[in-house]
C-alpha atoms as a PDB file:
ATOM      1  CA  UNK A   1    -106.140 168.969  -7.297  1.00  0.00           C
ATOM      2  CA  UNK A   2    -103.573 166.357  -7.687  1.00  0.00           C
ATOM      3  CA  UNK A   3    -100.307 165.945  -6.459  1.00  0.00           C
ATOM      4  CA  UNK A   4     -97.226 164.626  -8.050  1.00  0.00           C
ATOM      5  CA  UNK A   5     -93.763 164.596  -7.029  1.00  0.00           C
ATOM      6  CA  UNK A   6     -90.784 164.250  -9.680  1.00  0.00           C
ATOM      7  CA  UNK A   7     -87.418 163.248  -8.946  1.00  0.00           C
ATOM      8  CA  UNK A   8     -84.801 164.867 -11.183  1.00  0.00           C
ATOM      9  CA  UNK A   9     -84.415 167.690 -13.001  1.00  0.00           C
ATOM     10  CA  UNK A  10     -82.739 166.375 -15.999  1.00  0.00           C
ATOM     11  CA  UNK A  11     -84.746 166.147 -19.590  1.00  0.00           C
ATOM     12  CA  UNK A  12     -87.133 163.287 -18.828  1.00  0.00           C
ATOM     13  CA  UNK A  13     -88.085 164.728 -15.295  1.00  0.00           C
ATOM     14  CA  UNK A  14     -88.641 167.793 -17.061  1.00  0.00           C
ATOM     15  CA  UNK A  15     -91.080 166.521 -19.747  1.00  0.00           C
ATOM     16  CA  UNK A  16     -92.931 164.476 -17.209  1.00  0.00           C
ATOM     17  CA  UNK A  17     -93.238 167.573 -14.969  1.00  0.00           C
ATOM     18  CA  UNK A  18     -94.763 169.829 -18.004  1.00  0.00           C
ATOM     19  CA  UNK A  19     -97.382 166.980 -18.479  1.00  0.00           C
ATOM     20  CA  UNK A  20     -98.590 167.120 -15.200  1.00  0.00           C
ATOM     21  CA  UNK A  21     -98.667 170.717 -15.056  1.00  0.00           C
ATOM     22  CA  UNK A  22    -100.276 170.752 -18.451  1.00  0.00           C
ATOM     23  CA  UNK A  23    -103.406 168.978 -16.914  1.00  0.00           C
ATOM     24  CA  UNK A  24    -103.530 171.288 -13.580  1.00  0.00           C
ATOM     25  CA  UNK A  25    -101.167 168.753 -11.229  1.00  0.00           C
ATOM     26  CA  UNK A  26     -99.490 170.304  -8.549  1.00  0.00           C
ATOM     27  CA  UNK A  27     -96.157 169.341  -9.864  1.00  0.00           C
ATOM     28  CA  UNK A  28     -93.268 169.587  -7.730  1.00  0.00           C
ATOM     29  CA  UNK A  29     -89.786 168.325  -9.114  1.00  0.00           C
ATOM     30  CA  UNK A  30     -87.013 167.725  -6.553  1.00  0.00           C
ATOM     31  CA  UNK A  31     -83.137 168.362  -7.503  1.00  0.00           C
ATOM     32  CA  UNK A  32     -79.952 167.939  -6.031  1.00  0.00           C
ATOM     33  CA  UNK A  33     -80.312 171.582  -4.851  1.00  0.00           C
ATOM     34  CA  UNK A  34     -82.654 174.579  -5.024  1.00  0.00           C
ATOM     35  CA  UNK A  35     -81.039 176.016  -7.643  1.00  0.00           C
ATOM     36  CA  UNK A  36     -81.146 172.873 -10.145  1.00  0.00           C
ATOM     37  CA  UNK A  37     -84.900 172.598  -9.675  1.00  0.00           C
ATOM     38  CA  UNK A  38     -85.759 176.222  -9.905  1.00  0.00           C
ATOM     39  CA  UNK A  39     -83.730 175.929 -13.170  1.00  0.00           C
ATOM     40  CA  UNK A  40     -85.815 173.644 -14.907  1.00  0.00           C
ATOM     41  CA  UNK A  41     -89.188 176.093 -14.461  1.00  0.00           C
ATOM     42  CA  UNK A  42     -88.866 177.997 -17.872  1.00  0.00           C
ATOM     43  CA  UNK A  43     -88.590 174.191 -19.494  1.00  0.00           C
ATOM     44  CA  UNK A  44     -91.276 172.772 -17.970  1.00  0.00           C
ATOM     45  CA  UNK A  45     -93.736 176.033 -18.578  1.00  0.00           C
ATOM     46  CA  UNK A  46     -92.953 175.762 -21.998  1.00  0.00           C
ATOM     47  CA  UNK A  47     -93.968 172.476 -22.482  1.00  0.00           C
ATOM     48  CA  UNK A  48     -96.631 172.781 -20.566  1.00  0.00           C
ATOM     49  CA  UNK A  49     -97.462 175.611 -23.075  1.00  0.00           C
ATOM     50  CA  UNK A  50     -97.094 173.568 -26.272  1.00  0.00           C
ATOM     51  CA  UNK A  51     -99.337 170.539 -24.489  1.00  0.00           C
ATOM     52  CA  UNK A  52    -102.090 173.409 -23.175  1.00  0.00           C
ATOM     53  CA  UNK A  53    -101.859 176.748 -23.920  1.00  0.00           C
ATOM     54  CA  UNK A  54    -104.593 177.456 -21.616  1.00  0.00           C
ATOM     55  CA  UNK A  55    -103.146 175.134 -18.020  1.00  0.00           C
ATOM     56  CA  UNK A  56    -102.397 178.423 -15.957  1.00  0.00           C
ATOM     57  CA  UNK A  57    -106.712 178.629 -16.022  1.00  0.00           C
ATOM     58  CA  UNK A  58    -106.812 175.060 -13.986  1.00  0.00           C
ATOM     59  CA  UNK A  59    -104.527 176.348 -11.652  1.00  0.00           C
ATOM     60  CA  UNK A  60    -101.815 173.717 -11.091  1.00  0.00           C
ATOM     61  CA  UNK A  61     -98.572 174.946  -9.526  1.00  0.00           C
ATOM     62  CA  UNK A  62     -94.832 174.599 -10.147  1.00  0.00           C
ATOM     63  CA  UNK A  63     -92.389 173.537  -7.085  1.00  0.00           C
ATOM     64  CA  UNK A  64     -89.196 173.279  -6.620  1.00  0.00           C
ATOM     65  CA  UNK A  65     -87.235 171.422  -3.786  1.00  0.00           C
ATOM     66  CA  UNK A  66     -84.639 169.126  -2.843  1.00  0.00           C
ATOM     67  CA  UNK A  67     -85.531 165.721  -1.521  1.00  0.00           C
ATOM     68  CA  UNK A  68     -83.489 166.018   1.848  1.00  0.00           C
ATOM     69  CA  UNK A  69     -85.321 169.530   2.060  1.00  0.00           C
ATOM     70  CA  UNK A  70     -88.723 167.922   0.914  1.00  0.00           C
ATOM     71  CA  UNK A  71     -91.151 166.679   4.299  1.00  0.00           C
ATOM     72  CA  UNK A  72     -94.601 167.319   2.366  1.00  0.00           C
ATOM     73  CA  UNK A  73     -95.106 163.478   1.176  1.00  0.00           C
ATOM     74  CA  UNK A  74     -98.421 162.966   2.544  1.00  0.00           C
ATOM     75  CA  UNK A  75    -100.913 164.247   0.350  1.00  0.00           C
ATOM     76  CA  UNK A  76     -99.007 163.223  -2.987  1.00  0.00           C
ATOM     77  CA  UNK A  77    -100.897 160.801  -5.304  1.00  0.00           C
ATOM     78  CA  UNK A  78     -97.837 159.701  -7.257  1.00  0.00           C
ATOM     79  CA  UNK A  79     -93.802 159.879  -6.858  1.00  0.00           C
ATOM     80  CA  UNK A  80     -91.764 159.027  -9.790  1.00  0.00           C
ATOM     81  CA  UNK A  81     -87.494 159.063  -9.944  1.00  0.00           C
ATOM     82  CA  UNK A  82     -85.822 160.449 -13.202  1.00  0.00           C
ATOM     83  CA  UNK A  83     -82.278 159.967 -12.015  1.00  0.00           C
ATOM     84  CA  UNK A  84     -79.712 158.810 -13.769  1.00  0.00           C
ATOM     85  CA  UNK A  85     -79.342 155.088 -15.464  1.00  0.00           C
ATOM     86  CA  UNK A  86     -77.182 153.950 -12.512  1.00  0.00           C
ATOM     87  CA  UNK A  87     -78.855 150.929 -10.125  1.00  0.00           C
ATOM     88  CA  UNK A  88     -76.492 152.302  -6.904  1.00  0.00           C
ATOM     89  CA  UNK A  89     -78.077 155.405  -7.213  1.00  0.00           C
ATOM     90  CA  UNK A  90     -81.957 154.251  -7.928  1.00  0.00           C
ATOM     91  CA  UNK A  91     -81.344 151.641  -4.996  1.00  0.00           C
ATOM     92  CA  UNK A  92     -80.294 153.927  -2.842  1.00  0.00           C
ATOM     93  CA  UNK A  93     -83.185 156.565  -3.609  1.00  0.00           C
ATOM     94  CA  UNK A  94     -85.686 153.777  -3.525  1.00  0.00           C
ATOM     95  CA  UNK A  95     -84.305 152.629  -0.107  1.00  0.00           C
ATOM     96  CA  UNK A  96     -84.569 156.652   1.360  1.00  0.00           C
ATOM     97  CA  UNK A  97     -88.459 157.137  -0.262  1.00  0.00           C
ATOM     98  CA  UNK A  98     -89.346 153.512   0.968  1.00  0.00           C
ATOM     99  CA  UNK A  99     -89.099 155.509   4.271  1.00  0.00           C
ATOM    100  CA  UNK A 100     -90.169 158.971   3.518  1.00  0.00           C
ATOM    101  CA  UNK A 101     -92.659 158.459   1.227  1.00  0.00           C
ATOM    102  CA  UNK A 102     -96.262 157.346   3.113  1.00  0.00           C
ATOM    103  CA  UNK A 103     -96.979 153.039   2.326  1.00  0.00           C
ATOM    104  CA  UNK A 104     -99.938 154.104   0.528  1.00  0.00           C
ATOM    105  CA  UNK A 105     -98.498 156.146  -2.315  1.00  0.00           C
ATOM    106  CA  UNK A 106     -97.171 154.536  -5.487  1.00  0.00           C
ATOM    107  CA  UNK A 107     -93.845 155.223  -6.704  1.00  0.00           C
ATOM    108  CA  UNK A 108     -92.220 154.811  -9.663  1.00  0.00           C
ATOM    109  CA  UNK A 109     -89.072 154.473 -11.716  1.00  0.00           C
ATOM    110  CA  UNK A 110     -88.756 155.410 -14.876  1.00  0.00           C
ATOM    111  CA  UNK A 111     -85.635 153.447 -15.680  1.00  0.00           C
ATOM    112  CA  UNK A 112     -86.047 151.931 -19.026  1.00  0.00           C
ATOM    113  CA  UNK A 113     -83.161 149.567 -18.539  1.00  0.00           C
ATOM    114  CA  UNK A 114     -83.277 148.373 -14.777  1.00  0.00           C
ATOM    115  CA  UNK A 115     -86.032 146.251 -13.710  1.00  0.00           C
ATOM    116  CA  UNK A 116     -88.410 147.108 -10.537  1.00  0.00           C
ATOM    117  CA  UNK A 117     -87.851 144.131  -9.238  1.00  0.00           C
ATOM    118  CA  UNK A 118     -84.331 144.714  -8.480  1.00  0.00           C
ATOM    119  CA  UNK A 119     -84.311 148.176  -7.342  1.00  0.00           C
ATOM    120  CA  UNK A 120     -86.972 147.855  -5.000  1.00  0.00           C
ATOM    121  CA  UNK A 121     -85.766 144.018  -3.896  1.00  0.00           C
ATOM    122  CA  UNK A 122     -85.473 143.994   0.037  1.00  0.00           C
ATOM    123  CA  UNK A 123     -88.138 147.226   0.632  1.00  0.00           C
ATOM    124  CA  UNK A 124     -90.730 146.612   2.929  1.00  0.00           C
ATOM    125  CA  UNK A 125     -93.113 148.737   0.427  1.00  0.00           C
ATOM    126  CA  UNK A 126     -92.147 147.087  -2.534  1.00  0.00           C
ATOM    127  CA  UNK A 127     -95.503 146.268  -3.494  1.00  0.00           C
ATOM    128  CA  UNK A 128     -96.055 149.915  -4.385  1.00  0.00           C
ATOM    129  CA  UNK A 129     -93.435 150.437  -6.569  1.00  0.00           C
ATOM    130  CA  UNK A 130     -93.427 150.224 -10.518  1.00  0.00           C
ATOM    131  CA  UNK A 131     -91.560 150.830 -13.225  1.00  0.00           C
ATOM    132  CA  UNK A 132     -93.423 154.006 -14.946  1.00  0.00           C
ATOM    133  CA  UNK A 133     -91.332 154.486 -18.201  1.00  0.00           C
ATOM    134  CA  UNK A 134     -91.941 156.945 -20.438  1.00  0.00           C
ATOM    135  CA  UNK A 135     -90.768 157.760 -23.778  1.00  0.00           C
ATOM    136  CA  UNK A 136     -88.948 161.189 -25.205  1.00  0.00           C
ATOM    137  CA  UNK A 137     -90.176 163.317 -25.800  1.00  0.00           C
ATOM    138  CA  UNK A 138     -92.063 162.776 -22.478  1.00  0.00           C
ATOM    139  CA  UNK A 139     -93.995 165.944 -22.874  1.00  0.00           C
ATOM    140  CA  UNK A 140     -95.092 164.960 -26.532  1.00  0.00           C
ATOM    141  CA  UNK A 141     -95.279 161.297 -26.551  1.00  0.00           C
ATOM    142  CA  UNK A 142     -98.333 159.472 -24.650  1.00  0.00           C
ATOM    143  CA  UNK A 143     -97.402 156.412 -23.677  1.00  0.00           C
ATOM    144  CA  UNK A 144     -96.621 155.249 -20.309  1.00  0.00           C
ATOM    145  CA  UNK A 145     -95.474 151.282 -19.646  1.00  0.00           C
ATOM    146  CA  UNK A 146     -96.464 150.524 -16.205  1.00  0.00           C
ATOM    147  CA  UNK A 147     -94.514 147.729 -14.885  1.00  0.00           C
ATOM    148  CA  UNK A 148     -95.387 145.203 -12.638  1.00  0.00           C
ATOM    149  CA  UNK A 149     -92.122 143.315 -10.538  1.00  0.00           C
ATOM    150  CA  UNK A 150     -92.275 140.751  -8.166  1.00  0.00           C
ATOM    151  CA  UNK A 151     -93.802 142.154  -5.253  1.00  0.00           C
ATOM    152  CA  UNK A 152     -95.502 145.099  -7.019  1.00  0.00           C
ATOM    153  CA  UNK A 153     -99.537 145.017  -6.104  1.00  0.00           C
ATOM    154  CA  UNK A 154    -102.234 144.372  -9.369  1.00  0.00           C
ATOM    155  CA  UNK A 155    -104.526 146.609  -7.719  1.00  0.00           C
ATOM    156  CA  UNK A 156    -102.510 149.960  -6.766  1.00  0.00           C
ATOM    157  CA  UNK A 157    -100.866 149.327 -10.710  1.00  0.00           C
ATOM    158  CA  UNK A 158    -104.531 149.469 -12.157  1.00  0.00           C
ATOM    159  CA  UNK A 159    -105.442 152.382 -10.176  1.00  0.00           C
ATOM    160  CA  UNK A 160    -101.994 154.157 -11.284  1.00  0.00           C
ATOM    161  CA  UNK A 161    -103.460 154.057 -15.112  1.00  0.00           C
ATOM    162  CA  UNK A 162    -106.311 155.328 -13.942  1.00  0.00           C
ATOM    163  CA  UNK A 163    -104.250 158.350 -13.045  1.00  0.00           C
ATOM    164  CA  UNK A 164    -102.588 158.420 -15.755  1.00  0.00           C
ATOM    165  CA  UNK A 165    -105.457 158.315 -17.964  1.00  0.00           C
ATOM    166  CA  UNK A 166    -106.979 161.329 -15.814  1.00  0.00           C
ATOM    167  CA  UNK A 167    -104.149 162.791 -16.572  1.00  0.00           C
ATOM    168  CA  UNK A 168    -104.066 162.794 -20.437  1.00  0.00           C
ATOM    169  CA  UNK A 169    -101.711 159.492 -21.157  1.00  0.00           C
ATOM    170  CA  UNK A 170    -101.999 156.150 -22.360  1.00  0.00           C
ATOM    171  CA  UNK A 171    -100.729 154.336 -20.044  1.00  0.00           C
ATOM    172  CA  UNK A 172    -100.494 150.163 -20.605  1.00  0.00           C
ATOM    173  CA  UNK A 173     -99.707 147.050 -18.018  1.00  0.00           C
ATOM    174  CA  UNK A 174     -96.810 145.067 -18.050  1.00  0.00           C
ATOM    175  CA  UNK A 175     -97.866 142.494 -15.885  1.00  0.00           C
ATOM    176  CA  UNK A 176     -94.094 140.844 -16.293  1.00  0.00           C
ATOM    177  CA  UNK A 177     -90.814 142.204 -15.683  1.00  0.00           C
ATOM    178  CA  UNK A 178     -89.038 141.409 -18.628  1.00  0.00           C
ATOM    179  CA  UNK A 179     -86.192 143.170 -20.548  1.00  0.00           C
ATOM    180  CA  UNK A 180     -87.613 146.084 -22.774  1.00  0.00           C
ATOM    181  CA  UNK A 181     -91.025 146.087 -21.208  1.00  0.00           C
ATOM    182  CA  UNK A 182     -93.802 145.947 -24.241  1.00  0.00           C
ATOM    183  CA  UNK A 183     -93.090 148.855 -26.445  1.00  0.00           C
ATOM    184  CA  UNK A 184     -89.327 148.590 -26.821  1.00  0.00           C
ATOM    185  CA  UNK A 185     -89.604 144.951 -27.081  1.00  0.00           C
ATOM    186  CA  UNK A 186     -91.460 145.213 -30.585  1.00  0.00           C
ATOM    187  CA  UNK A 187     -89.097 148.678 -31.407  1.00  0.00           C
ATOM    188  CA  UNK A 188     -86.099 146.040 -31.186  1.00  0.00           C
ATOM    189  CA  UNK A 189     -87.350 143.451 -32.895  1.00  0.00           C
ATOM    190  CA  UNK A 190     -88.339 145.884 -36.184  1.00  0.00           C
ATOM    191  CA  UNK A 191     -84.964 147.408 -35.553  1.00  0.00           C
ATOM    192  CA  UNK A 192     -82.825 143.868 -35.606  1.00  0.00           C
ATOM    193  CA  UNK A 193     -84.749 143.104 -39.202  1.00  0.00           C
ATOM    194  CA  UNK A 194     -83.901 146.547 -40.504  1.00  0.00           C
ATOM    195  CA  UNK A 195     -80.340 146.541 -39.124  1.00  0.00           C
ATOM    196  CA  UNK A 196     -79.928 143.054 -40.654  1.00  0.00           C
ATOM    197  CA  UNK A 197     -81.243 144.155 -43.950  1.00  0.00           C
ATOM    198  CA  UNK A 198     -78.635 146.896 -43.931  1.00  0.00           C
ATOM    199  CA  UNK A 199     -75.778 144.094 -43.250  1.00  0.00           C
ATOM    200  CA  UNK A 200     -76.564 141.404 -45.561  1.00  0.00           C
ATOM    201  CA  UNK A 201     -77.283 144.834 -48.070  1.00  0.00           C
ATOM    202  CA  UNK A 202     -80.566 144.227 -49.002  1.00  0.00           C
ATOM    203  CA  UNK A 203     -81.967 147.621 -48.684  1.00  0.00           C
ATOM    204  CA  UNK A 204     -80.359 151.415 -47.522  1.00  0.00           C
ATOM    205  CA  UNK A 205     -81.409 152.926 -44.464  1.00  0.00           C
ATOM    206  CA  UNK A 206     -82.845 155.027 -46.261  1.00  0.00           C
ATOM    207  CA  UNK A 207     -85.012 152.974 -48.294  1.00  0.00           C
ATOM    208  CA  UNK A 208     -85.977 151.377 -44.538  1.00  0.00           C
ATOM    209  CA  UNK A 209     -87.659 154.315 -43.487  1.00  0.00           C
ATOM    210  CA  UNK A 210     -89.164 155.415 -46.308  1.00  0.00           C
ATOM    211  CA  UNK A 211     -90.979 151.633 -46.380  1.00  0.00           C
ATOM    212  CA  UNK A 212     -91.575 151.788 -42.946  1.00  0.00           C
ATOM    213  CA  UNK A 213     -93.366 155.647 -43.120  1.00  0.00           C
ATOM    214  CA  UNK A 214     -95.425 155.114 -46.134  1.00  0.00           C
ATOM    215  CA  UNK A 215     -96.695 151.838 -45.538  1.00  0.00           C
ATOM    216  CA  UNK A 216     -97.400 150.106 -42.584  1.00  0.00           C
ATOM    217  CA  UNK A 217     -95.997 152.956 -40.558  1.00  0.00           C
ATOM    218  CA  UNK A 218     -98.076 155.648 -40.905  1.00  0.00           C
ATOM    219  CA  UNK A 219    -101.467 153.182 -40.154  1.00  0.00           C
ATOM    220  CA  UNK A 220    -100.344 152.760 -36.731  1.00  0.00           C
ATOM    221  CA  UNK A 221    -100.886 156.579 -36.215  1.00  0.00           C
ATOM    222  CA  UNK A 222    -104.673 155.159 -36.765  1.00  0.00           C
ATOM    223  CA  UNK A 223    -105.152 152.097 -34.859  1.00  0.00           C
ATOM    224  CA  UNK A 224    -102.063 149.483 -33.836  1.00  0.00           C
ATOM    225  CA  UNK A 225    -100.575 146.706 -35.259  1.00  0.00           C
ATOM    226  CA  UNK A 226    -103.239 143.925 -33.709  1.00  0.00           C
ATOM    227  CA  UNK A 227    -106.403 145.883 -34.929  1.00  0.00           C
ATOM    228  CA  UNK A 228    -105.034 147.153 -38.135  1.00  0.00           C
ATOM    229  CA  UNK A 229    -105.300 143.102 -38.238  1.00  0.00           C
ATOM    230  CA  UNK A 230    -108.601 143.091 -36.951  1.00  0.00           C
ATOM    231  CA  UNK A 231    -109.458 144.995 -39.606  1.00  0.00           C
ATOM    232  CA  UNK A 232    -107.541 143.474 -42.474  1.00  0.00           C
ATOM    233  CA  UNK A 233    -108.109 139.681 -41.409  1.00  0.00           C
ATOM    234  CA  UNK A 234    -105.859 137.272 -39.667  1.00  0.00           C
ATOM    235  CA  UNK A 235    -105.932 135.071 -42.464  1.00  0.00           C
ATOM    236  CA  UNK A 236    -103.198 136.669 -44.876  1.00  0.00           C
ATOM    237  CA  UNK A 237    -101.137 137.331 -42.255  1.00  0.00           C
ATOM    238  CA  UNK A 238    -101.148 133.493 -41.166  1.00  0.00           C
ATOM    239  CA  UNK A 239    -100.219 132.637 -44.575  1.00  0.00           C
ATOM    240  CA  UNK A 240     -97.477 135.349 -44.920  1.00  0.00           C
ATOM    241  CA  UNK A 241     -95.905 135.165 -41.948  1.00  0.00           C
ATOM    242  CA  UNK A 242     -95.777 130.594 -42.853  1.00  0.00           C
ATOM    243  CA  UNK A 243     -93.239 132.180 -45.495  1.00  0.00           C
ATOM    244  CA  UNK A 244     -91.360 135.382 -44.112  1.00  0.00           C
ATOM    245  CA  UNK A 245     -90.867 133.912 -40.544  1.00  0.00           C
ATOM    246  CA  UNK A 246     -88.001 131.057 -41.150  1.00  0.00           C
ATOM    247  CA  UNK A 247     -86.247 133.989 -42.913  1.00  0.00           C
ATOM    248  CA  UNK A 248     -86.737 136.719 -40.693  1.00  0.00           C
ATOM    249  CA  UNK A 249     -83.348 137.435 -38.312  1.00  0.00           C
ATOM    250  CA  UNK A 250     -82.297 135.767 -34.922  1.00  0.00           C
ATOM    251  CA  UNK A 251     -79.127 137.378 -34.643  1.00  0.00           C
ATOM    252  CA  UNK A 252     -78.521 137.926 -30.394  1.00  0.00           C
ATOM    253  CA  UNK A 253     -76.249 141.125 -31.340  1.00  0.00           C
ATOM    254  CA  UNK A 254     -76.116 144.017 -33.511  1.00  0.00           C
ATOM    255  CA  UNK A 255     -74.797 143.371 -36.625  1.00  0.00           C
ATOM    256  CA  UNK A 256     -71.686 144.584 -37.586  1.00  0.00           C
ATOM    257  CA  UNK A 257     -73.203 147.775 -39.463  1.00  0.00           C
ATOM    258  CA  UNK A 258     -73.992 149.601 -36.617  1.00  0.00           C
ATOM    259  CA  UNK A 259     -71.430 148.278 -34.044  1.00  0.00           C
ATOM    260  CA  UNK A 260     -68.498 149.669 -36.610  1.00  0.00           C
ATOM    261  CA  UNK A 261     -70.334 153.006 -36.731  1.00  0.00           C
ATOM    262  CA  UNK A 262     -70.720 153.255 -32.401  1.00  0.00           C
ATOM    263  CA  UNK A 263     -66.949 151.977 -31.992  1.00  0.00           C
ATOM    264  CA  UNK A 264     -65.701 155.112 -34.976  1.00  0.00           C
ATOM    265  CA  UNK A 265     -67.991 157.340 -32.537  1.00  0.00           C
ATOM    266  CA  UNK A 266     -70.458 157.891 -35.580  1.00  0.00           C
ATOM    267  CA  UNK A 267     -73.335 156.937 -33.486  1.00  0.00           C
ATOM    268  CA  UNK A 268     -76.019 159.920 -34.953  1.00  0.00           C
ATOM    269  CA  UNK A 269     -76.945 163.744 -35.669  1.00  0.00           C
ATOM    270  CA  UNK A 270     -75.551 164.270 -32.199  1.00  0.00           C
ATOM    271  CA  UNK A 271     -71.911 163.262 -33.520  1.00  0.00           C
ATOM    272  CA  UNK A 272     -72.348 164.434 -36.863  1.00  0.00           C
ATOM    273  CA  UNK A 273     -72.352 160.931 -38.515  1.00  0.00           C
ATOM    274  CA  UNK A 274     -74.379 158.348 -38.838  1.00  0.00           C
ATOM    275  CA  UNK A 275     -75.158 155.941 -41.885  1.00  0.00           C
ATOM    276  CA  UNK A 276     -74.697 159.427 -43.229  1.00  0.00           C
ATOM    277  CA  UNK A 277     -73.328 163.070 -42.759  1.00  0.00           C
ATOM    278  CA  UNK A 278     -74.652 164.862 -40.782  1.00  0.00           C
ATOM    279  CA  UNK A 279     -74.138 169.085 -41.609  1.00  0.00           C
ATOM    280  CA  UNK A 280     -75.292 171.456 -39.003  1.00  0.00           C
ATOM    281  CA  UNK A 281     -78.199 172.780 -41.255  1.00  0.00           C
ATOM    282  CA  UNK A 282     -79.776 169.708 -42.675  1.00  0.00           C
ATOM    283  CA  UNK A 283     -79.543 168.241 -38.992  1.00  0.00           C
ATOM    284  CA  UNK A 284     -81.302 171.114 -37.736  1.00  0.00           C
ATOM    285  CA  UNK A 285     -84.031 170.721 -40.353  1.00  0.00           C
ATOM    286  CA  UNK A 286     -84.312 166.918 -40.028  1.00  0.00           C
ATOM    287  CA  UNK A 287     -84.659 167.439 -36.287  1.00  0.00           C
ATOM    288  CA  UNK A 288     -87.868 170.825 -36.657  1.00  0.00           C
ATOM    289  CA  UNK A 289     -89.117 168.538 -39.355  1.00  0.00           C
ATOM    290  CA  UNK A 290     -89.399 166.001 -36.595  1.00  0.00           C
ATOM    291  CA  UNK A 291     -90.662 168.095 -34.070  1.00  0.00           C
ATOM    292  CA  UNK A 292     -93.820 169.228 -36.284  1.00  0.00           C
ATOM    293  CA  UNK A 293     -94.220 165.583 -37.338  1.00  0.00           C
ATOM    294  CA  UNK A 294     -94.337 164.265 -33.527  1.00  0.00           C
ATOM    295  CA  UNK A 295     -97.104 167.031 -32.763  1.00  0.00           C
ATOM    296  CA  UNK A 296     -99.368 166.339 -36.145  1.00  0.00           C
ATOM    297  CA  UNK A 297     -99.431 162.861 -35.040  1.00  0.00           C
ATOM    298  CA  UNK A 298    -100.002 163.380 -31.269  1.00  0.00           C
ATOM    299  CA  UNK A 299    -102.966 165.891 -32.998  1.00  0.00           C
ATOM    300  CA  UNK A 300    -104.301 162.449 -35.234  1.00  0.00           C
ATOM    301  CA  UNK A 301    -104.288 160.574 -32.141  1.00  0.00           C
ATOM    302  CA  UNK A 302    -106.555 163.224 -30.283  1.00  0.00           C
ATOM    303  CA  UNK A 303    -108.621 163.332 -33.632  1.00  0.00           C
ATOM    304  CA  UNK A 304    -111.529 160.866 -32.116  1.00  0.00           C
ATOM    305  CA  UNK A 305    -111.476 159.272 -28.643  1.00  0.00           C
ATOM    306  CA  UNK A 306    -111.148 155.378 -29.021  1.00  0.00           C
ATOM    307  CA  UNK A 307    -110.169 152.722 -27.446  1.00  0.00           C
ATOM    308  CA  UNK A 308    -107.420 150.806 -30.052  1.00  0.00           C
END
């Protein structure tokens, strides 16, 4: 049985958690007390339910614990930190494991905004340590970005998506630490086109997604964007992009559409206002609606097993 050890017990460390127990991990998740890991149980089962209705026949277990109260490191396969987005607090937790935590054990961060190489710089293990980010929700989505940083070891990163791919993800290498990683690199750079559309009014947000969902969208559900032009031929592309490329935007900011609408406090569903109203009803329906999307497209991806 493997062993993983999540620190946190906030939403991510929660979803990460339910995916391990999902595939039979023993799964323990560390808090700042007893209390705040114990609470996150009913979560994590639950997830674990919607991932595998059947995990409580492979027999993985559910632990809760604090990391000062923690001394069972040596048997673990993988540690990963969920804390929050603040580099005092990651440093310091990656300074504490870099001694608890056995040389041979990878651990992880799954900071989406602070590189590995600068929470880990000074640690005499720091060629075990990675960035493993995921992407909410955790429990639903597959992908994990591991990250190589400066000192970080090839080998023990390779073996860590092995894991993972035991372990029902897709995980992919980084080999550089760069801002964004891979997958919110290309996110961004869709997302400065279709926020720069929206300023120069081109096209309504609106009319963004519904070009993005019913055309080249919904493909990469299927195969992603290189094979899709694998498939279709490199040759239109090259020609296209000789055209659409000096036009697309290079803007080193978000445009002034957005920025207006974070500075009102209009910054989604969650405030009630985006680039539209949000009412409590249809932003409860948007948000199921999205929830049975995510899961019929995490069901397409299991459709065949592939490669792409």
């Amino acid at each position: 049985m493997s062993k993983v050890i999540i620190i946190g017990t906030g939403t991510m460390g929660v979803g990460i958690a339910a995916g391990f127990l999902a595939c039979g991990a023993q799964t323990v998740i560390l808090g700042r007390d007893q209390a705040k890991a114990d609470g996150t149980f009913k979560a994590i089962e639950a997830y674990a339910d919607a991932i595998n209705a059947q995990w409580r026949d492979l027999k993985g277990q559910l632990i809760g614990g604090t990391i000062d109260g923690w001394s069972d490191w040596a048997d673990t396969d993988f540690v990963i930190e969920t804390v929050s987005e603040r580099m005092d607090l990651k440093k310091a937790l990656f300074a504490d494991l870099d001694k608890r935590v056995p040389p041979h054990i990878p651990i992880g961060s799954n900071s989406s905004g602070f590189p590995i190489s600068d929470i880990a710089k000074g640690l005499a293990t720091a060629h075990r340590m990675f960035n493993a980010h995921y992407f909410m929700p955790a429990h639903v989505v597959p992908l994990v970005e591991i990250v190589l940083g400066e000192k970080s070891d090839p080998a023990i990163a390779e073996k860590l998506c092995a894991f993972y791919r035991a372990h029902d993800k897709k995980p992919v290498l980084v080999k550089k630490d760069i801002p964004g990683f891979l997958a919110n690199r290309i996110q961004h750079a869709l997302m400065r086109e279709a926020l720069s559309l929206v300023e120069e009014g081109i096209a309504t947000p609106d009319d963004i997604d519904t070009a993005v969902r019913y055309s080249f969208g919904f493909r990469y559900a299927a195969v992603g964007p290189m094979t899709q032009k694998e498939i279709s031929g490199w040759e239109g592309m090259t020609l296209a992009a000789e055209v659409i490329y000096p036009s697309l935007s290079n803007i080193s900011a978000p445009p002034a559409c957005v920025m207006d609408l974070v500075k009102a406090g209009k910054s989604g569903i969650a405030k009630g206002e985006g680039f539209k109203k949000w009412p409590a009803d249809e932003a409860a329906k948007v948000k199921k609606n999205y929830d049975i999307r995510l899961k019929a497209a995490f069901d397409v991806l299991k459709l065949a097993p592939d490669d792409n």
